[in-house]
N, C-alpha and C. Protein backbone atom coordinates (compact mmCIF):
# COMPACT_ATOMS: atom_id res chain seq x y z
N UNK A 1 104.60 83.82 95.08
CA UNK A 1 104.94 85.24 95.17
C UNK A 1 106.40 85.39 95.55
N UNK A 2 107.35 86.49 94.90
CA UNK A 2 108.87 86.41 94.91
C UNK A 2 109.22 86.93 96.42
N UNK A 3 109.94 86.93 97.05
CA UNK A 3 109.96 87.60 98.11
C UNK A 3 111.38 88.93 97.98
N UNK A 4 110.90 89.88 96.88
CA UNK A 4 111.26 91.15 96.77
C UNK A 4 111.45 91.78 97.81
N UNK A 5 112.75 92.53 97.87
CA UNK A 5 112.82 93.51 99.11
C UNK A 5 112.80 94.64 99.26
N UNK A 6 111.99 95.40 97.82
CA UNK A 6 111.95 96.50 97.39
C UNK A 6 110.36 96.65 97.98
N UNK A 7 110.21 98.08 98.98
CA UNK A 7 109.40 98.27 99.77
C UNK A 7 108.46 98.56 99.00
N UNK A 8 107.03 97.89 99.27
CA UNK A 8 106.17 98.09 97.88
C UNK A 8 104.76 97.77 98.86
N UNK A 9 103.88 98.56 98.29
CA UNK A 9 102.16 98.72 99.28
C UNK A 9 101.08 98.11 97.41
N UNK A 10 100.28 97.41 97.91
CA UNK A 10 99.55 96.46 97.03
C UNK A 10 98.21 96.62 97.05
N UNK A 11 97.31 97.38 96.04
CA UNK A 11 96.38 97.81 96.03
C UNK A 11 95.09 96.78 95.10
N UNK A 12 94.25 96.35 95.64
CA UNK A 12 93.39 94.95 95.08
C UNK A 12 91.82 95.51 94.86
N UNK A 13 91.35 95.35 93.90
CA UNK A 13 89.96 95.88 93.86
C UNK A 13 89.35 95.09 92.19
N UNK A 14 87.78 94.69 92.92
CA UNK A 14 86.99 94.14 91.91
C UNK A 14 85.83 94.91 91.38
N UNK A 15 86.15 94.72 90.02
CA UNK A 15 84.71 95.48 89.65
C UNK A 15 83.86 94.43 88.92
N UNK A 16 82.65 94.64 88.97
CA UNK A 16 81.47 93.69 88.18
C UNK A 16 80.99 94.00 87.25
N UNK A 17 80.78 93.69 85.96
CA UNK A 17 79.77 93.55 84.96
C UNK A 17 79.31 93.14 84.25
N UNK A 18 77.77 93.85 84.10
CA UNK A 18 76.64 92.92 84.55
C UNK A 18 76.39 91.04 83.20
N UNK A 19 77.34 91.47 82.01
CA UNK A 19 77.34 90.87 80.72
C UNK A 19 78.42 89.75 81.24
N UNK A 20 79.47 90.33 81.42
CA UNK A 20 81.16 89.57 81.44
C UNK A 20 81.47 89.18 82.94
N UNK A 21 81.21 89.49 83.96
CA UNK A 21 81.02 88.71 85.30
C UNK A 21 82.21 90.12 86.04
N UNK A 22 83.00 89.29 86.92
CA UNK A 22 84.16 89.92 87.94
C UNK A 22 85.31 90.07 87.00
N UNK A 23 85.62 91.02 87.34
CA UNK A 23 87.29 91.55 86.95
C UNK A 23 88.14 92.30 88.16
N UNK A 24 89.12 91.79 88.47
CA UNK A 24 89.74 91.62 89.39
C UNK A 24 91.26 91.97 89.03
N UNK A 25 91.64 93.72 89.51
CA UNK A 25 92.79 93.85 89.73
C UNK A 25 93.56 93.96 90.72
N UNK A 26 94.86 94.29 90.80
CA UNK A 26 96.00 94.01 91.75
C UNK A 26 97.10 95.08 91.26
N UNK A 27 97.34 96.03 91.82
CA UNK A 27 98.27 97.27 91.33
C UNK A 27 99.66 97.50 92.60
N UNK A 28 100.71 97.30 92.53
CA UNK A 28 102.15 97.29 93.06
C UNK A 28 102.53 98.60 93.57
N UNK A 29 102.67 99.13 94.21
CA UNK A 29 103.55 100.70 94.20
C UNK A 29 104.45 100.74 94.89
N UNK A 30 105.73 101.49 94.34
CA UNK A 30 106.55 101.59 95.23
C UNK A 30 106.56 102.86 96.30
N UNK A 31 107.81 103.05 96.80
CA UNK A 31 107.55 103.94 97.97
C UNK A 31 106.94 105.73 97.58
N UNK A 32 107.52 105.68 96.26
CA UNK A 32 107.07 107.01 95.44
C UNK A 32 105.84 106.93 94.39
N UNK A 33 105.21 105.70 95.23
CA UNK A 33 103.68 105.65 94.35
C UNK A 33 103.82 105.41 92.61
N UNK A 34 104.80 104.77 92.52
CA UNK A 34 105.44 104.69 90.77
C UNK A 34 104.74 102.90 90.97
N UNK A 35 104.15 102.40 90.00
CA UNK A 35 104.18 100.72 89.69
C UNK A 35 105.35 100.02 89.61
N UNK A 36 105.20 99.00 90.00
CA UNK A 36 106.02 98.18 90.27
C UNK A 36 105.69 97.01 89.27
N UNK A 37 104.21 96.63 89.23
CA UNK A 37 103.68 95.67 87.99
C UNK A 37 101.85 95.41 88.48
N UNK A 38 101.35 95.31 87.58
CA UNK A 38 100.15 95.16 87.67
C UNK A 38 99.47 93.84 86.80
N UNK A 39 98.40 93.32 87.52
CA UNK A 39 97.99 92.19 87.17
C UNK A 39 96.39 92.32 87.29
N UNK A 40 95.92 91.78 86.70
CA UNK A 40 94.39 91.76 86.25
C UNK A 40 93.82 90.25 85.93
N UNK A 41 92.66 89.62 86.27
CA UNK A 41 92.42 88.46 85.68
C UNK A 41 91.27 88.69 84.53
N UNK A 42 91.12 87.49 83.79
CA UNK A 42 90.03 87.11 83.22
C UNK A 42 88.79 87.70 83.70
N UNK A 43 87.47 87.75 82.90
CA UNK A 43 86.33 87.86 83.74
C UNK A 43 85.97 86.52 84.36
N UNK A 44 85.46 87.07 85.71
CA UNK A 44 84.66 85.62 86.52
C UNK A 44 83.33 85.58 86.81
N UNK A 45 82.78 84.83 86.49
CA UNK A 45 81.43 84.23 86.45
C UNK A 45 80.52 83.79 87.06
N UNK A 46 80.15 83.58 88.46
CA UNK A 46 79.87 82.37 88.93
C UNK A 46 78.47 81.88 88.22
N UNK A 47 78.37 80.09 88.15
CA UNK A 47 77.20 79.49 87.84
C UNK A 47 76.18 79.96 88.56
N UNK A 48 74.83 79.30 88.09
CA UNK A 48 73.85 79.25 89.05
C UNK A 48 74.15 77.94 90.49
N UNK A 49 74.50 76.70 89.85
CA UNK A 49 74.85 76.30 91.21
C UNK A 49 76.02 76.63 92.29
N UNK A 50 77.46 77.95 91.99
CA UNK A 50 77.80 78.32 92.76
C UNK A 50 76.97 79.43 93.63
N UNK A 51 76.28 80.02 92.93
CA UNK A 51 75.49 80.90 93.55
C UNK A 51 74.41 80.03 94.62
N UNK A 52 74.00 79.16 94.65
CA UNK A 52 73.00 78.29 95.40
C UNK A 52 73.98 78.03 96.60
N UNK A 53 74.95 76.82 96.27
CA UNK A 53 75.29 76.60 96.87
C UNK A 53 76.19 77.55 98.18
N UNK A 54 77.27 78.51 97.42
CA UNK A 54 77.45 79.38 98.42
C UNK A 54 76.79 80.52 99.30
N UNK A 55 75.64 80.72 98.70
CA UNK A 55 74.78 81.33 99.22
C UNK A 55 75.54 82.80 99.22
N UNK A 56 75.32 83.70 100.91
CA UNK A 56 76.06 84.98 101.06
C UNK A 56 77.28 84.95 101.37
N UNK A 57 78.15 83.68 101.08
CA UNK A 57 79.67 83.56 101.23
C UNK A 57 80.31 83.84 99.87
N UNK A 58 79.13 83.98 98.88
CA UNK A 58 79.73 84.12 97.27
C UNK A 58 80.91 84.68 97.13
N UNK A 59 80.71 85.92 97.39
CA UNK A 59 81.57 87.26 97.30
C UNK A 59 82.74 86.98 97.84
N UNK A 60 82.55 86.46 99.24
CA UNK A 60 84.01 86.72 99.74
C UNK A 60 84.74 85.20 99.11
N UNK A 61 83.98 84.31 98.25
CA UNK A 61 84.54 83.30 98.34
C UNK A 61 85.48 83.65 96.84
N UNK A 62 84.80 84.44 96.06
CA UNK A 62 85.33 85.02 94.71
C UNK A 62 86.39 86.07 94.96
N UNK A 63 86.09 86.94 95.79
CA UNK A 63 87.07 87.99 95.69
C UNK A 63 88.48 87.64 96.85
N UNK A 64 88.41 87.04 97.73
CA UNK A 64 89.13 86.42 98.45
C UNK A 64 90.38 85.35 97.93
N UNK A 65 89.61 83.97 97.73
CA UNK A 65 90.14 82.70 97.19
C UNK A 65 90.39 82.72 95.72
N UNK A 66 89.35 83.12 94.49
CA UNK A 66 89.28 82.96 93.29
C UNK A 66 89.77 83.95 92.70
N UNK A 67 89.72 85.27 93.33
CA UNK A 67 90.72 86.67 92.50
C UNK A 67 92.04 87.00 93.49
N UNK A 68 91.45 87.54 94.56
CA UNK A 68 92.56 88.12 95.40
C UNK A 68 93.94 87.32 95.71
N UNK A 69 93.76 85.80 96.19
CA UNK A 69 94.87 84.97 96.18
C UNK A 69 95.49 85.09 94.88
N UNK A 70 94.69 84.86 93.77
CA UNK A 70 95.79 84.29 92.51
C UNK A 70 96.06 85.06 92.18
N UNK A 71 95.41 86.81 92.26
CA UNK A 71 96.49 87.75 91.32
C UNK A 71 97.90 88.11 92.77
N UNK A 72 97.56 88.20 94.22
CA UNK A 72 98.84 88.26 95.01
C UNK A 72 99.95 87.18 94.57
N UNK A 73 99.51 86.05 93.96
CA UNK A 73 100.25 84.98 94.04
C UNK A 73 101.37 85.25 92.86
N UNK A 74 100.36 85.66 91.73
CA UNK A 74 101.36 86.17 90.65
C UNK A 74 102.33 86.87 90.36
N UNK A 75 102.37 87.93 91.74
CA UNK A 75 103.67 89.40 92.25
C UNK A 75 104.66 88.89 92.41
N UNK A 76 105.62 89.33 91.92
CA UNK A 76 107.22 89.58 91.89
C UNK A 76 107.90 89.93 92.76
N UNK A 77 107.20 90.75 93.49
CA UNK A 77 107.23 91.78 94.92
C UNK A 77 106.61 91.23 95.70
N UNK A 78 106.39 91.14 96.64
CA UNK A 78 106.16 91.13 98.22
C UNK A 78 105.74 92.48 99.00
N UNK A 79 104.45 92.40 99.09
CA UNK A 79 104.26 93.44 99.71
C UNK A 79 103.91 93.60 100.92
N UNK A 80 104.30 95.14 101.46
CA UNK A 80 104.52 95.42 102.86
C UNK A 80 102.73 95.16 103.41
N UNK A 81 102.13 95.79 102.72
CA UNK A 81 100.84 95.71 102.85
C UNK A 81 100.03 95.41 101.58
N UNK A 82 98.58 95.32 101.72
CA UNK A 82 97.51 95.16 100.56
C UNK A 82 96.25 96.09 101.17
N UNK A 83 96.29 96.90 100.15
CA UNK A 83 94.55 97.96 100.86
C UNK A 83 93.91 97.63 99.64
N UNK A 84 92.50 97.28 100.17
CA UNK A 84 91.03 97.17 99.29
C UNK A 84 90.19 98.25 99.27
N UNK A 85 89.37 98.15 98.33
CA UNK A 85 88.20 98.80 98.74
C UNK A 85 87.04 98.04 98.34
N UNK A 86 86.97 96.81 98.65
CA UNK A 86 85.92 95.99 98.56
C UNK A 86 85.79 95.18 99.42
N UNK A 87 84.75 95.37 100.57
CA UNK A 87 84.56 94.38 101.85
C UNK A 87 84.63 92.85 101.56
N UNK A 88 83.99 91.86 100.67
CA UNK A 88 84.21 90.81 100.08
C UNK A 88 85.74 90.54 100.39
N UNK A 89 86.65 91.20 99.75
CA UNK A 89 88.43 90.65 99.46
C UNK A 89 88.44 90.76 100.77
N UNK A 90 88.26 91.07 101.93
CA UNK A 90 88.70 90.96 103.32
C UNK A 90 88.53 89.74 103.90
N UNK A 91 88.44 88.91 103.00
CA UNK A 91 88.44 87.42 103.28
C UNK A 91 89.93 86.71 102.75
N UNK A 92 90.68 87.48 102.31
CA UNK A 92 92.01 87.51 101.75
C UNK A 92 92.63 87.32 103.01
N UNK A 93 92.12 87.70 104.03
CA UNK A 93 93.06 87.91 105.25
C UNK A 93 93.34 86.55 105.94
N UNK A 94 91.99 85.50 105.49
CA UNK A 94 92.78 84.55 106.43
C UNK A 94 93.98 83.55 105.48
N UNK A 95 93.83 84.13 104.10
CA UNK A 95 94.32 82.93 103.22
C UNK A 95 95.91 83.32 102.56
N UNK A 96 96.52 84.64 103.67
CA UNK A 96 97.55 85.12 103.01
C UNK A 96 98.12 85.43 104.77
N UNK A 97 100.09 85.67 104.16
CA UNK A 97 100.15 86.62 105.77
C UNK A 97 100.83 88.03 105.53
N UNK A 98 100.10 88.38 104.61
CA UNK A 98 100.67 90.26 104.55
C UNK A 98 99.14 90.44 105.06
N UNK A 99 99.85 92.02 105.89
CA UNK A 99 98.13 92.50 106.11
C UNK A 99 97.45 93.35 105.21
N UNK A 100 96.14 92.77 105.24
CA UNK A 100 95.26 93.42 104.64
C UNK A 100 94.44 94.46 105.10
N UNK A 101 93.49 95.88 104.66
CA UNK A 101 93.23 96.81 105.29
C UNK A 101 92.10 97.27 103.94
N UNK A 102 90.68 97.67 104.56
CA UNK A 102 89.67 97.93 104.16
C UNK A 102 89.93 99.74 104.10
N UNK A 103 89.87 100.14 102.97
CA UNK A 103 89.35 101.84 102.86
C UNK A 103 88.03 101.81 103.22
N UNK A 104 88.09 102.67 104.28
CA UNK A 104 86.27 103.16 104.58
C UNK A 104 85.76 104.36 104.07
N UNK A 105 84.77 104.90 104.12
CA UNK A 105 84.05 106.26 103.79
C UNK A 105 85.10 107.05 104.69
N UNK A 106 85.16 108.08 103.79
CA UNK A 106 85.62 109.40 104.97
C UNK A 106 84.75 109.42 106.49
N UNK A 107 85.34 110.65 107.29
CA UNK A 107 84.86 110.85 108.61
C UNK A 107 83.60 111.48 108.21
N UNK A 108 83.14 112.35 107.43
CA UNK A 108 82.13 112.82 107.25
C UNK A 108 80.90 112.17 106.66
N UNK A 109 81.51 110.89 106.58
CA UNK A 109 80.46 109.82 105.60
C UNK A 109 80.63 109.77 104.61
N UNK A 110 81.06 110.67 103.84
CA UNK A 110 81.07 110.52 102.21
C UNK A 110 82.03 109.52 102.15
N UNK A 111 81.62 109.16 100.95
CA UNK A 111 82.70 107.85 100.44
C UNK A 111 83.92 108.31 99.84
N UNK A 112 84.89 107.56 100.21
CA UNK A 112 86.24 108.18 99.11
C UNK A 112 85.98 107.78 98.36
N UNK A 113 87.10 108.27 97.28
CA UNK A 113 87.41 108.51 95.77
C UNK A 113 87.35 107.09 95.14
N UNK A 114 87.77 105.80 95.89
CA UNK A 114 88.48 104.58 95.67
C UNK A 114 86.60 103.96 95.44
N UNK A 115 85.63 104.56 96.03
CA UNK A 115 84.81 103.58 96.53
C UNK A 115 83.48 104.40 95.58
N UNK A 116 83.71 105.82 94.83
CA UNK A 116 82.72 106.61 94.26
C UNK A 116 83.04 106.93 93.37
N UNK A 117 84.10 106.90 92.53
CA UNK A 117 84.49 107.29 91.29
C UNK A 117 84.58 106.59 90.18
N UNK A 118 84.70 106.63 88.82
CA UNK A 118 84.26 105.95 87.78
C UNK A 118 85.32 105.44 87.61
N UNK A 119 85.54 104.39 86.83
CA UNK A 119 86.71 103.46 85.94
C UNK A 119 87.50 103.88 85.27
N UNK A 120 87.73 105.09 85.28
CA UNK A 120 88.45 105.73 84.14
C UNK A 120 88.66 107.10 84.52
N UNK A 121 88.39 107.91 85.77
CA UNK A 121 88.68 109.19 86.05
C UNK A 121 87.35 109.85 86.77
N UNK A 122 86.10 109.16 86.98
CA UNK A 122 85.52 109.87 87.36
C UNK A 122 84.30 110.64 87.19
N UNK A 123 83.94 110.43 85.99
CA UNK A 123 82.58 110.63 85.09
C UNK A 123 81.86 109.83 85.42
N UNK A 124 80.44 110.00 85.86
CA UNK A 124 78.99 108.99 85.67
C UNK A 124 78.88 108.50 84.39
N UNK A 125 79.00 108.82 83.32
CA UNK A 125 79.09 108.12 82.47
C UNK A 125 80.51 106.71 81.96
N UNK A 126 81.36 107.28 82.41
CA UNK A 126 82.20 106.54 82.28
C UNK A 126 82.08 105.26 83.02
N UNK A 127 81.37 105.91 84.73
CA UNK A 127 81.22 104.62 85.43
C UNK A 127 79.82 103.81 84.80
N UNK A 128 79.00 104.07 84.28
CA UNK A 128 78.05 103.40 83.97
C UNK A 128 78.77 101.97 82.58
N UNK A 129 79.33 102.86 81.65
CA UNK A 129 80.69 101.82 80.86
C UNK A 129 81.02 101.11 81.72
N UNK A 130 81.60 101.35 82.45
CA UNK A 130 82.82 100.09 82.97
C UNK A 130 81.99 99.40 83.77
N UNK A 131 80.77 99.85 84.23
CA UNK A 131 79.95 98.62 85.22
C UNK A 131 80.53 98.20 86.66
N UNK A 132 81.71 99.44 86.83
CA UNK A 132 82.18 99.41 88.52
C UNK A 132 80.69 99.34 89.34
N UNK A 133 81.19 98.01 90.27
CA UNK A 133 80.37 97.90 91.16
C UNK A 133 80.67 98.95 92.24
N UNK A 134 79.55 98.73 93.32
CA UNK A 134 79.24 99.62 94.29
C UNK A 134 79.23 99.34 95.92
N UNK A 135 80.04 99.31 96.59
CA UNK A 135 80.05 98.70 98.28
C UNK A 135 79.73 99.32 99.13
N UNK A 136 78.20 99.30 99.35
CA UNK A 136 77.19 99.77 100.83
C UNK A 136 77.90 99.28 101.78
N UNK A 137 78.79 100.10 102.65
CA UNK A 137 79.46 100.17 103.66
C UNK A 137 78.70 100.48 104.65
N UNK A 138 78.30 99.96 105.82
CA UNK A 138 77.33 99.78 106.73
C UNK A 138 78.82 99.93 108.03
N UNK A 139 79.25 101.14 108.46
CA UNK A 139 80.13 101.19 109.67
C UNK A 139 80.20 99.92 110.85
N UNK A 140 78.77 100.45 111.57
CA UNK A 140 78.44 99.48 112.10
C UNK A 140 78.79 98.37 112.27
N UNK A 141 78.30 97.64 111.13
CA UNK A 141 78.37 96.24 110.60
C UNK A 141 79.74 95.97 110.58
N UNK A 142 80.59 96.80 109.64
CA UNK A 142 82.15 96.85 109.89
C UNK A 142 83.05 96.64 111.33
N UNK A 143 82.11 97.97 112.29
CA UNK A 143 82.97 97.66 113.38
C UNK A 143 82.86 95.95 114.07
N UNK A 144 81.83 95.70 113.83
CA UNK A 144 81.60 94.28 114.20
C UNK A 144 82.52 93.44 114.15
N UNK A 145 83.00 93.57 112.99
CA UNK A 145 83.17 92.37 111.59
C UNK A 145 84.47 92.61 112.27
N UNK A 146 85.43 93.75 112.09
CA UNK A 146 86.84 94.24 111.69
C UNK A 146 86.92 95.43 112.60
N UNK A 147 88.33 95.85 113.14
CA UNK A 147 89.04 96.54 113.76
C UNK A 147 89.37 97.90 112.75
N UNK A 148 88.54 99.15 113.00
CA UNK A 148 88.48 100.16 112.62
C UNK A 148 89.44 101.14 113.50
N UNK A 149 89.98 102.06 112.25
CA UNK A 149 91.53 102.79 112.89
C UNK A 149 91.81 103.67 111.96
N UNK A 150 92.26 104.55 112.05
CA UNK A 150 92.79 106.05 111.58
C UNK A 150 94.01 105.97 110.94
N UNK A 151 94.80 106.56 109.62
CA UNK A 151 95.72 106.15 109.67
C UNK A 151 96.33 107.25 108.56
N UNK A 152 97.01 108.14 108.53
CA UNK A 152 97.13 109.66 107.81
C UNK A 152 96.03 110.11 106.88
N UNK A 153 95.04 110.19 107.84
CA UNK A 153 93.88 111.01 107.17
C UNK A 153 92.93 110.03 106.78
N UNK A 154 93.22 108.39 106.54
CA UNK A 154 92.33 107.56 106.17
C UNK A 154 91.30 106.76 107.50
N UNK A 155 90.42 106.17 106.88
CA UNK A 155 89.86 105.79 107.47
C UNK A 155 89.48 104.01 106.81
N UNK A 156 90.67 103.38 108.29
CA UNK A 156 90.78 101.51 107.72
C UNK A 156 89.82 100.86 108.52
N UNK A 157 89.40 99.35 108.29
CA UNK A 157 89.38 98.40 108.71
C UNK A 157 90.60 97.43 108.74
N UNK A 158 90.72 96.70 110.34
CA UNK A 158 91.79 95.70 109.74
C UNK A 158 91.02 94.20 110.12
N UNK A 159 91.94 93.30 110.44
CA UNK A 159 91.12 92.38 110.80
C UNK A 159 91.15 91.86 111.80
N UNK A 160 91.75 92.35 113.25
CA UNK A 160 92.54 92.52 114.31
C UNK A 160 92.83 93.80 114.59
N UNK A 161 93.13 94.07 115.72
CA UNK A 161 94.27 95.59 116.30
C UNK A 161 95.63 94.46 115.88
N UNK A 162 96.18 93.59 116.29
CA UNK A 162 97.45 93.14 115.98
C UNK A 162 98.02 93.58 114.19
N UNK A 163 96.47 93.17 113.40
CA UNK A 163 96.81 93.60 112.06
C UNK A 163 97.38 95.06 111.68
N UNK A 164 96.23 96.13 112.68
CA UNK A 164 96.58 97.29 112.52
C UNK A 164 97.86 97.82 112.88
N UNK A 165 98.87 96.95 113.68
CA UNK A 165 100.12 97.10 114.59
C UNK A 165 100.79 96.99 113.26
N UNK A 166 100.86 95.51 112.88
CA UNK A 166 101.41 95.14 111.42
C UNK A 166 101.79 96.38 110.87
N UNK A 167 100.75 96.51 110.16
CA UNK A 167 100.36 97.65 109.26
C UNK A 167 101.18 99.20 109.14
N UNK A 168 101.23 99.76 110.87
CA UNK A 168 101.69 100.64 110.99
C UNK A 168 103.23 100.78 111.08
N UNK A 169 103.43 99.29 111.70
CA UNK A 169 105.49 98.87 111.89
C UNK A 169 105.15 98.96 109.56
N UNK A 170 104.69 98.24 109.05
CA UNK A 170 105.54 98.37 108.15
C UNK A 170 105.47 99.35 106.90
N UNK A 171 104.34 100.04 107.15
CA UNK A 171 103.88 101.44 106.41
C UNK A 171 104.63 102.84 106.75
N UNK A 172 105.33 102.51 107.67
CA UNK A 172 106.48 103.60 108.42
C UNK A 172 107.12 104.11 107.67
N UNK A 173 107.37 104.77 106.71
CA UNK A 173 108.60 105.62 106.08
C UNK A 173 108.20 105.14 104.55
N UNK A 174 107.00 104.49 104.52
CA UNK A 174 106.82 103.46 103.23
C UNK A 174 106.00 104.74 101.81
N UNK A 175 105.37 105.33 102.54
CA UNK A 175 104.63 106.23 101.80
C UNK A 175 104.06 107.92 103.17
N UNK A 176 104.23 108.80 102.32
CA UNK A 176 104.01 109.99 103.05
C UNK A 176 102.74 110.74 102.26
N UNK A 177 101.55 111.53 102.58
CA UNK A 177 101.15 112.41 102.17
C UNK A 177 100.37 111.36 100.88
N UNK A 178 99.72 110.72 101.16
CA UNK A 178 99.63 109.64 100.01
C UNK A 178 98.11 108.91 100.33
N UNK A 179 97.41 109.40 99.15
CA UNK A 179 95.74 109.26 99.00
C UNK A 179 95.73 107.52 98.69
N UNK A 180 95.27 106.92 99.58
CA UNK A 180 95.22 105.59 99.42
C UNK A 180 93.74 105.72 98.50
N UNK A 181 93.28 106.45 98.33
CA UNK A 181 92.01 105.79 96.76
C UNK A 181 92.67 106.31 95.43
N UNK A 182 93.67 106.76 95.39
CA UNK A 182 93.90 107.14 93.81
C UNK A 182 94.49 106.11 93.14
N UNK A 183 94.87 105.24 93.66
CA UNK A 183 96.07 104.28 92.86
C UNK A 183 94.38 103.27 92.39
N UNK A 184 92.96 103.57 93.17
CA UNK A 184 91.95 102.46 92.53
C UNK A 184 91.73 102.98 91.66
N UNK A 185 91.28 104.49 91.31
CA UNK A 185 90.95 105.03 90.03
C UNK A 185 91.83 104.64 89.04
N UNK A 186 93.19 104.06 88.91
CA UNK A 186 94.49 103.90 87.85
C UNK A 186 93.95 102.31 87.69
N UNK A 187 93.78 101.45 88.45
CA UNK A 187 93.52 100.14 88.57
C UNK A 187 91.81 99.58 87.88
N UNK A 188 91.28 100.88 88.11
CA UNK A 188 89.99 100.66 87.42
C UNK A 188 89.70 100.81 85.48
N UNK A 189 90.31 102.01 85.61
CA UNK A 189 90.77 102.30 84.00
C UNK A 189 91.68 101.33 83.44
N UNK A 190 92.36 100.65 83.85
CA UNK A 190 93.09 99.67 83.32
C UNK A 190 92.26 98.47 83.16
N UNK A 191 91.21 97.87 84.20
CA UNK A 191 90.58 96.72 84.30
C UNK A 191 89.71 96.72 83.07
N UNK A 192 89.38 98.32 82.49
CA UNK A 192 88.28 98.87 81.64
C UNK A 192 89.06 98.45 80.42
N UNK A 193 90.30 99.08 80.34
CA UNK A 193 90.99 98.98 78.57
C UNK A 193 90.83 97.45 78.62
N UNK A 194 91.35 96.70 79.86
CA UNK A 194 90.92 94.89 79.73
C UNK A 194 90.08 94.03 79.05
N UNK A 195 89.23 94.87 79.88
CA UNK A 195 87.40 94.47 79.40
C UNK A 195 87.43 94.94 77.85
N UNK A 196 87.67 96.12 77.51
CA UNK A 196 87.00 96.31 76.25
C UNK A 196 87.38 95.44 75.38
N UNK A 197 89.29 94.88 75.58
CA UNK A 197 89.69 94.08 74.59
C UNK A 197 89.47 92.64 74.79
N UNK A 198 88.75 91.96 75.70
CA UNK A 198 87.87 90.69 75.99
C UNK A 198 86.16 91.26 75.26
N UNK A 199 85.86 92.30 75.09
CA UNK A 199 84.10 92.28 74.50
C UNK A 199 84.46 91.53 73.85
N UNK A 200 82.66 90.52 73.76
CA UNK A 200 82.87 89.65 72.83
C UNK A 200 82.40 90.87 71.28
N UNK A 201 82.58 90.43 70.03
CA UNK A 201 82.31 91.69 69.44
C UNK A 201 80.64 90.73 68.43
């Protein structure tokens, strides 16, 4: 990864489906929410004997090690931060040193936009196409896991309070007034035009 000094926040999210396996993007923004470059992998698969063998580490071992590292690795940029919205990639955190930060459900429970909306803008139908998976966010379980924190209107996990310190020294002046789930809806529709041009036909 280049070590760019152009202030840039790094948005990572996997979707599943159910034919073609994981697809796994990675979206750049700069301080005015404009791209910087975007990266997407292959679909991923796992066997039946990764599935045995890793048991309930699957996920984080795919979205972590097998997507999340190699598309960060591929950036040009350097980013100040990386926000998910898939509990799995929060295993990114021990294998990188930018911080990483979980979107949670709003305060009211409902889920944001990043974590309920379709692949392409937002239609049930559209999401049923693209086969965006779905992350039962269990708070709870979260607070356990990860260091939950407030942060202009959002609602993070980090993986530490030290992370959340990170986070806030370098998100400072980085973005204002700025919906951390919209840049997944742009990242999802893109993963989709991906997919369609990988169907096998």
């Amino acid at each position: 990864m280049a070590n760019s000094q152009q202030p840039s926040l790094g948005f990572l999210t996997v979707i599943e489906h159910p034919q073609q396996g994981f697809f796994g993007g990675y979206l750049l923004l700069n301080r005015l929410a404009r791209p910087l470059e975007f990266h997407c992998t292959a679909p991923l698969k796992p066997n039946r004997a990764q599935e045995i063998l890793y048991g309930p580490t699957l996920h984080e071992y795919l979205f972590g090690e097998q997507i999340g590292q190699t598309l960060v690795a591929r950036g040009n940029h350097r980013p100040s931060l990386i926000c998910t919205d898939c509990p799995p990639a929060m295993s990114l955190c021990t294998l990188i040193d930018v911080p990483v930060v979980l979107l949670l459900p709003s305060e009211n429970g409902e889920p944001n936009e990043a974590l309920s909306a379709a692949a392409s803008g937002g239609s049930s139908s559209d999401s049923a196409s693209a086969g965006a998976a779905r992350w039962r966010i269990d708070l709870a379980h979260v607070q356990r896991r990860w260091h939950v924190f407030a942060w202009k209107g959002h609602r993070l996990a980090a993986a530490s309070k030290e992370d959340e310190q990170k986070l806030l020294a370098r998100a400072e002046g980085l973005l204002h007034d700025f919906d951390l789930a919209e840049p997944f809806g742009r990242i999802r529709a893109a993963i989709e035009e991906a997919r369609q041009a990988v169907r096998p036909t």
